[in-house]
Protein backbone atom coordinates (compact mmCIF):
# COMPACT_ATOMS: atom_id res chain seq x y z
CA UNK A 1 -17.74 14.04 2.27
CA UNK A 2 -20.31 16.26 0.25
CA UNK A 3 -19.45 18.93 -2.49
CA UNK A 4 -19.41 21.85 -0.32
CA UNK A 5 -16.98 20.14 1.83
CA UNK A 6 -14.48 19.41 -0.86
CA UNK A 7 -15.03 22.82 -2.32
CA UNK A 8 -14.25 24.60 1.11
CA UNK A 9 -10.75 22.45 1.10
CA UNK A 10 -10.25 22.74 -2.15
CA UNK A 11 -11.77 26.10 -3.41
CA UNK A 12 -9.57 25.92 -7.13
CA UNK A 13 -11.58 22.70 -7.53
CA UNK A 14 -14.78 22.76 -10.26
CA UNK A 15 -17.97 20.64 -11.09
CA UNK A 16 -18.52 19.14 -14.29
CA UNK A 17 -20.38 16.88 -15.63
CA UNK A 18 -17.66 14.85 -17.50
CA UNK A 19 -14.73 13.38 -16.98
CA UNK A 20 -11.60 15.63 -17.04
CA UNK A 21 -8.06 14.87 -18.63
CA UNK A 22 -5.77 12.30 -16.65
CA UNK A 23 -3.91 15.94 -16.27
CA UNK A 24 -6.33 16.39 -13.45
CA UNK A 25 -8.20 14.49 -10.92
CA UNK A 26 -11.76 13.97 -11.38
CA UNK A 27 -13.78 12.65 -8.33
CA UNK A 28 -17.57 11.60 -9.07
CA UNK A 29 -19.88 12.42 -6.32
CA UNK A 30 -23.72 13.33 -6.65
CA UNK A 31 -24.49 12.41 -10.14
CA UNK A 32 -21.22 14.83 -11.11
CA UNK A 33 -17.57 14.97 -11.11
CA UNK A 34 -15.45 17.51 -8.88
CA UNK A 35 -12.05 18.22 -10.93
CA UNK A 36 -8.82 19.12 -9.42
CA UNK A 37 -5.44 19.99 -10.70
CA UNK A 38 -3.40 17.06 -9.79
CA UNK A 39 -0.32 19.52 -9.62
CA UNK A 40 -2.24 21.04 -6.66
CA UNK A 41 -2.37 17.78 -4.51
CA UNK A 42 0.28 15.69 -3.39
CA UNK A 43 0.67 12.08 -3.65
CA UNK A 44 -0.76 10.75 -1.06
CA UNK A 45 -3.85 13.17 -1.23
CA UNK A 46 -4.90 12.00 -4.67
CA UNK A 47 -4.72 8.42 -3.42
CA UNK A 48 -6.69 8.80 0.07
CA UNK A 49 -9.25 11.24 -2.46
CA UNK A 50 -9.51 8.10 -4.80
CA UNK A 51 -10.36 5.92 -2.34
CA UNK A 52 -12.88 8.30 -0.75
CA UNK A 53 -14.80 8.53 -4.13
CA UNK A 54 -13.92 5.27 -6.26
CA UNK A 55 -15.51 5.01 -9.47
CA UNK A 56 -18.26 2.86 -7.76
CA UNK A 57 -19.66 1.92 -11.38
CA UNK A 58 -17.32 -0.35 -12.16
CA UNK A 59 -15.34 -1.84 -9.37
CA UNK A 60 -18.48 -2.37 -7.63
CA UNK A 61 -21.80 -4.09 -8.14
CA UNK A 62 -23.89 -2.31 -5.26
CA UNK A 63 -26.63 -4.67 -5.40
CA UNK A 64 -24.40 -7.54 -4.12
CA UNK A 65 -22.27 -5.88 -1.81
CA UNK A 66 -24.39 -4.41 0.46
CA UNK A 67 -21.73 -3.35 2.77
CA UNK A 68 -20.36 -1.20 -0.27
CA UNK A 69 -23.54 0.63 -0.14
CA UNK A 70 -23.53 1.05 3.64
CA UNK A 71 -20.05 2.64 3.76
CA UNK A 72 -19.96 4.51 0.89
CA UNK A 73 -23.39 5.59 -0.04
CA UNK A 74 -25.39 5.76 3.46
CA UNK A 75 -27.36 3.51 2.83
CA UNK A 76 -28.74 1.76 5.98
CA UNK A 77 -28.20 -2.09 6.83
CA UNK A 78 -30.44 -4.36 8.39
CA UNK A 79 -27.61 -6.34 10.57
CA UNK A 80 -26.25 -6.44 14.00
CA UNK A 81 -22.86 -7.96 15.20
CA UNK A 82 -19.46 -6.82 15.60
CA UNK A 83 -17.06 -6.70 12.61
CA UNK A 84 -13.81 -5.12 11.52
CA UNK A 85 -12.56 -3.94 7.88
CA UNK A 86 -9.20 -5.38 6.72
CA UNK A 87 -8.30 -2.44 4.07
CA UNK A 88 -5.78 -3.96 1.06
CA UNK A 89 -3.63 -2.15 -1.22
CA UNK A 90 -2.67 -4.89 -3.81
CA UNK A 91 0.08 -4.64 -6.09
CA UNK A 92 -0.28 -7.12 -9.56
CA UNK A 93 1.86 -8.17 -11.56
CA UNK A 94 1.22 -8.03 -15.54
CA UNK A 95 -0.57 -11.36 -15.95
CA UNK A 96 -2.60 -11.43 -12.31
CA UNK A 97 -4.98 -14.28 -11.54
CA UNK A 98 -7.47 -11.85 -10.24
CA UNK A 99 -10.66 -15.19 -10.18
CA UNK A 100 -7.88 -17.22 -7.90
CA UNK A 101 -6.64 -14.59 -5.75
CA UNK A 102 -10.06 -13.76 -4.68
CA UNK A 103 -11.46 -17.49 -4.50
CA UNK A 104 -8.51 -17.88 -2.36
CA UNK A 105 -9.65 -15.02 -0.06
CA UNK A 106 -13.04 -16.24 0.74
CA UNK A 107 -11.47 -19.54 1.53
CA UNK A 108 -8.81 -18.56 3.72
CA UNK A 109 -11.48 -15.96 5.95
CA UNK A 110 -14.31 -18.36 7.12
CA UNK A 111 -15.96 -15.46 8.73
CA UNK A 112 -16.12 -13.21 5.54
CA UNK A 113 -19.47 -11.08 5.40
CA UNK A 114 -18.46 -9.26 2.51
CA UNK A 115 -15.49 -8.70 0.13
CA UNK A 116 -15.12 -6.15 -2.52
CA UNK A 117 -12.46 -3.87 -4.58
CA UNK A 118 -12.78 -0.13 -4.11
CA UNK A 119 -10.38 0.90 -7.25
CA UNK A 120 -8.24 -1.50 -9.09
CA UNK A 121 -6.13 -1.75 -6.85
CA UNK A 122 -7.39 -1.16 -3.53
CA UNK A 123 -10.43 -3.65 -1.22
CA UNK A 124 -11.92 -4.01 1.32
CA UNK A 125 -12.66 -7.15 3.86
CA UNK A 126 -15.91 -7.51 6.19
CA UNK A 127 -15.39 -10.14 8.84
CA UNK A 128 -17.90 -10.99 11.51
CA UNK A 129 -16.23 -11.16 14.92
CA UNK A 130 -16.11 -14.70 16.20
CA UNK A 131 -13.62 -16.09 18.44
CA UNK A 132 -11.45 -18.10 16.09
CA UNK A 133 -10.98 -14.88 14.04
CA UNK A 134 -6.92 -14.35 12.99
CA UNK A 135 -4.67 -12.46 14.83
CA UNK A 136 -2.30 -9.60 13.34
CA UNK A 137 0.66 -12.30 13.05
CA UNK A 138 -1.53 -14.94 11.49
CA UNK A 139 -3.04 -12.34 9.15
CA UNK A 140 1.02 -11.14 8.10
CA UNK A 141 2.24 -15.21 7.33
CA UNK A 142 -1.35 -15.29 5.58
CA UNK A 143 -1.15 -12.40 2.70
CA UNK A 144 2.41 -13.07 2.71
CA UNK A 145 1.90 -16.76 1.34
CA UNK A 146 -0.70 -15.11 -0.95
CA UNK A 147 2.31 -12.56 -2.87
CA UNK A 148 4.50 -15.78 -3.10
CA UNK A 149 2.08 -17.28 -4.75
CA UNK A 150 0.72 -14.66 -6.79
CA UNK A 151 3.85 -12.93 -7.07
CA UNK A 152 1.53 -9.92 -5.75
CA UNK A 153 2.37 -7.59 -3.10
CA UNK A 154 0.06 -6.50 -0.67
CA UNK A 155 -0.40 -3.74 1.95
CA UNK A 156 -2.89 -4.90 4.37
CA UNK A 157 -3.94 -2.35 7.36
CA UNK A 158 -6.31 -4.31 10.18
CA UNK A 159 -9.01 -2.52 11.21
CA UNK A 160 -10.71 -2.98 15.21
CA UNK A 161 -13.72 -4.52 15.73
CA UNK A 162 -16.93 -2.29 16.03
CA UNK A 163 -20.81 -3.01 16.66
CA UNK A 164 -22.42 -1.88 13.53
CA UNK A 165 -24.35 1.47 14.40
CA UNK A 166 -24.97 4.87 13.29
CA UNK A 167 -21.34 5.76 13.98
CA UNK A 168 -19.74 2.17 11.89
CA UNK A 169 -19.43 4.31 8.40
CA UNK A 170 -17.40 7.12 10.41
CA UNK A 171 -15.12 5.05 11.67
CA UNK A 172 -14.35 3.38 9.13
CA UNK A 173 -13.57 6.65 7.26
CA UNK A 174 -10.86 7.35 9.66
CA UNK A 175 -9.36 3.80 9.76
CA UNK A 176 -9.17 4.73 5.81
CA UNK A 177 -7.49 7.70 6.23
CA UNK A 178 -4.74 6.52 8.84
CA UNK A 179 -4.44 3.73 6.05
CA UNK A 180 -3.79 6.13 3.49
CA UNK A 181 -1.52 8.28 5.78
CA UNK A 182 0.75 5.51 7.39
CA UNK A 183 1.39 2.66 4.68
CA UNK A 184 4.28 4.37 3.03
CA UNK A 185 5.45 5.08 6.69
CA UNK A 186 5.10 1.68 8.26
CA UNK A 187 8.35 -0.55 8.52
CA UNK A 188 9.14 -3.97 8.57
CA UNK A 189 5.70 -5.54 8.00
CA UNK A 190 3.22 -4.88 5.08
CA UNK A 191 0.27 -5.87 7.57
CA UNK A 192 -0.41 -3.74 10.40
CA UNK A 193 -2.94 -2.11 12.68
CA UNK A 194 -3.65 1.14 14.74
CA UNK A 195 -1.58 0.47 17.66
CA UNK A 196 1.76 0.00 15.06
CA UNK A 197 0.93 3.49 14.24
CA UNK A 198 -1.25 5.18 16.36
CA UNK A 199 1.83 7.75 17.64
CA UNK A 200 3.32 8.72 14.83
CA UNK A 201 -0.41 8.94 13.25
CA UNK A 202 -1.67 11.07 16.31
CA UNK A 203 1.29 13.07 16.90
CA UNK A 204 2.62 14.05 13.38
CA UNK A 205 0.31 17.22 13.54
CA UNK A 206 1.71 18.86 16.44
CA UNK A 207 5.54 17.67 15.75
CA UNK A 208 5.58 19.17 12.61
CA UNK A 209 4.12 22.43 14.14
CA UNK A 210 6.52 23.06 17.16
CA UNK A 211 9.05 25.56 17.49
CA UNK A 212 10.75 22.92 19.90
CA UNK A 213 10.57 20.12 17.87
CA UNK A 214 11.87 22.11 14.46
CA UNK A 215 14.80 23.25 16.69
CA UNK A 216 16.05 20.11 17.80
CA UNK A 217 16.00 18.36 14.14
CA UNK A 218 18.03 21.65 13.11
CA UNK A 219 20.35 20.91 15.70
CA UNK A 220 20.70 17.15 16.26
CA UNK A 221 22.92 15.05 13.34
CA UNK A 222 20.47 12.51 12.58
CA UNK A 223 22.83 10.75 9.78
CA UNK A 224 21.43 7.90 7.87
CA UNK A 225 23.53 5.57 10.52
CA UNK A 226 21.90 7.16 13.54
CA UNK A 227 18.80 6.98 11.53
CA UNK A 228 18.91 3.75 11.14
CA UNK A 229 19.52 2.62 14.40
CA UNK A 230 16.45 4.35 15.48
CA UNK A 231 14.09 2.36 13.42
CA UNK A 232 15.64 -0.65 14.60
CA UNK A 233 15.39 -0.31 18.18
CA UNK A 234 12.00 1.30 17.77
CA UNK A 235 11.28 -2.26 15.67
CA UNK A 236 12.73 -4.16 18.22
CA UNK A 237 11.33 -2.60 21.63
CA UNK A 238 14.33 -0.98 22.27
CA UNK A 239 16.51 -4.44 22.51
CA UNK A 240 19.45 -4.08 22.26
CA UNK A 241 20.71 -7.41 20.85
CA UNK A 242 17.93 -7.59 18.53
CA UNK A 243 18.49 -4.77 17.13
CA UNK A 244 22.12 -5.46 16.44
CA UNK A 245 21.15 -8.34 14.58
CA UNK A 246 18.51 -6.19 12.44
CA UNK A 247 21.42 -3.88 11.64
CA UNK A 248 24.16 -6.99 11.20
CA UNK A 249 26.21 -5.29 13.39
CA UNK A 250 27.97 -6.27 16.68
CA UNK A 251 26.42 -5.70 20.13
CA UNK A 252 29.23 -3.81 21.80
CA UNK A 253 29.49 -1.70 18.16
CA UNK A 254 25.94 -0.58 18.65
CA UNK A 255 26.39 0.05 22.41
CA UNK A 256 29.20 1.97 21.48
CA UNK A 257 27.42 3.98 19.23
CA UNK A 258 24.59 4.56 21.32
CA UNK A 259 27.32 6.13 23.88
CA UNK A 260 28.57 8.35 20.98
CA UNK A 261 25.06 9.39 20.23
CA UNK A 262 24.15 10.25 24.13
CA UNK A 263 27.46 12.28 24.76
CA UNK A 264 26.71 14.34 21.16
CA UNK A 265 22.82 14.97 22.08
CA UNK A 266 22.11 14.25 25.80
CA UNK A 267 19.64 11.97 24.69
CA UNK A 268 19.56 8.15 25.20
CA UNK A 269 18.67 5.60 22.96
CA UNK A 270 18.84 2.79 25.70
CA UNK A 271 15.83 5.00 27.29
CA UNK A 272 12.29 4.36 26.30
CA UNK A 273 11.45 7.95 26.50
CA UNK A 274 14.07 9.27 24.62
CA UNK A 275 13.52 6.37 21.90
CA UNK A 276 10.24 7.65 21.54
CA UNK A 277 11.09 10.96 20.89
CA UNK A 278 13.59 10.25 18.23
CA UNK A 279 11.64 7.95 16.68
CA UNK A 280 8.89 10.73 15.93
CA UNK A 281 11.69 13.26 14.92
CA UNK A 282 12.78 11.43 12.24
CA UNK A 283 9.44 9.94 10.59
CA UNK A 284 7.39 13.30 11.12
């Protein structure tokens, strides 16, 4: 993203060239910094906008990680092969054994081409495709064993594999902002990938901007219960028994209030189609 690109979405923004207060956000980009009121952006803006233009200076050492300077600075690379980015969000505790967590990383991912931190809190992994790489559920037990041990917590989103090409860097812009967008959102697992959240991701736009859609939320009771319920069948794949179990409640209870729910709304939570579309209603 250049200057004139932030400045068209964000034309109260300014260029300086100094750091600002912590009152308001100052991105560095071109030599200078590009300072917005941080009572203008939202949460989640000011994070995806941090990521997008890290203080490079001193999370990372360009000349060894020259996939930083591929991704970030358009720089070209002299490499072929097919890779994916595994983006991190890691939460430390107070006294974090940053040397060990990351000598654990390279040992864990034999195929590791790279490994760096964007911000202080936030990385990024480069693995070469090979056939023995790890699957989603291997890579969940796998940074789950890592916050027992490190009493960390990490959000981990699993990027697909691409040949690296003129188009790599784009891509993995947008895999960074459906990261951004969708780790507050996801449920049940801190390690996902596009396909967990490719609807809502893809879809949230045009929910949020139908007439249709705003009617129905004014007019359904979604209660927290109902709500609930929702997210577990949507977790489960619309099982039924599973779902009870999720919700530690009895089978015939949920049926029952699954009936209660169809006769209120006309919509049916025992139907894929009609799980869908709740689903979206309540996490748009």
């Amino acid at each position: 993203m250049t200057i004139e690109e932030l400045v068209k979405l964000y034309p109260a923004g300014k260029i300086q060239q100094t750091k600002a207060t912590s009152e308001a956000l100052s991105l560095p980009i071109d030599g200078n910094y590009f300072i917005i009121d941080k009572e203008a952006l939202q949460e989640t803006e000011i994070r995806l906008l941090e990521t997008i233009f890290p203080e490079r200076e001193y999370f990372v050492d360009q000349k060894k990680h020259h996939w930083f300077r591929y991704l970030f600075t358009q720089t070209t690379m002299d490499i072929e092969g097919t890779f994916r980015i595994l983006q991190f969000e890691l939460k430390k505790p107070k006294a974090f054994l940053q040397s060990e967590w990351e000598n654990s990383i390279t040992e864990i991912f034999p195929n590791l081409d790279d490994f760096f931190f964007i911000s202080e809190n936030d990385g990024a992994l480069i693995e070469k495709y090979e056939k023995n790489h790890y699957g989603l559920e291997e890579l969940q037990s796998i940074f789950l064993t890592l916050d027992a041990d490190f009493d960390s917590s990490t959000t981990v989103f699993v990027g697909n594999f691409f040949p690296v090409n003129d188009h790599f860097p784009a891509l993995f812009k947008e895999e960074q902002q459906i990261f951004k967008a969708e780790a507050e959102n996801i449920r049940g697992k801190a390690t996902f990938s596009l396909s967990d959240v490719a609807l809502h991701y893809f879809t949230n736009k045009a929910m949020k901007e139908s007439i249709i859609v705003q009617t129905f939320v004014k007019n359904l009771v979604l209660t927290s219960e109902i709500q609930e319920i929702i997210l577990a069948l949507w977790s489960n794949q619309g099982n039924i028994s599973s779902a009870a179990k999720a919700l530690y409640m009895h089978r015939n209870t949920l049926h029952y209030r699954l009936e209660r729910f169809y006769e209120q709304t006309g919509l049916s939570l025992k139907k894929m189609d009609d799980l869908v579309f709740c689903y979206l209603l309540i996490t748009k």
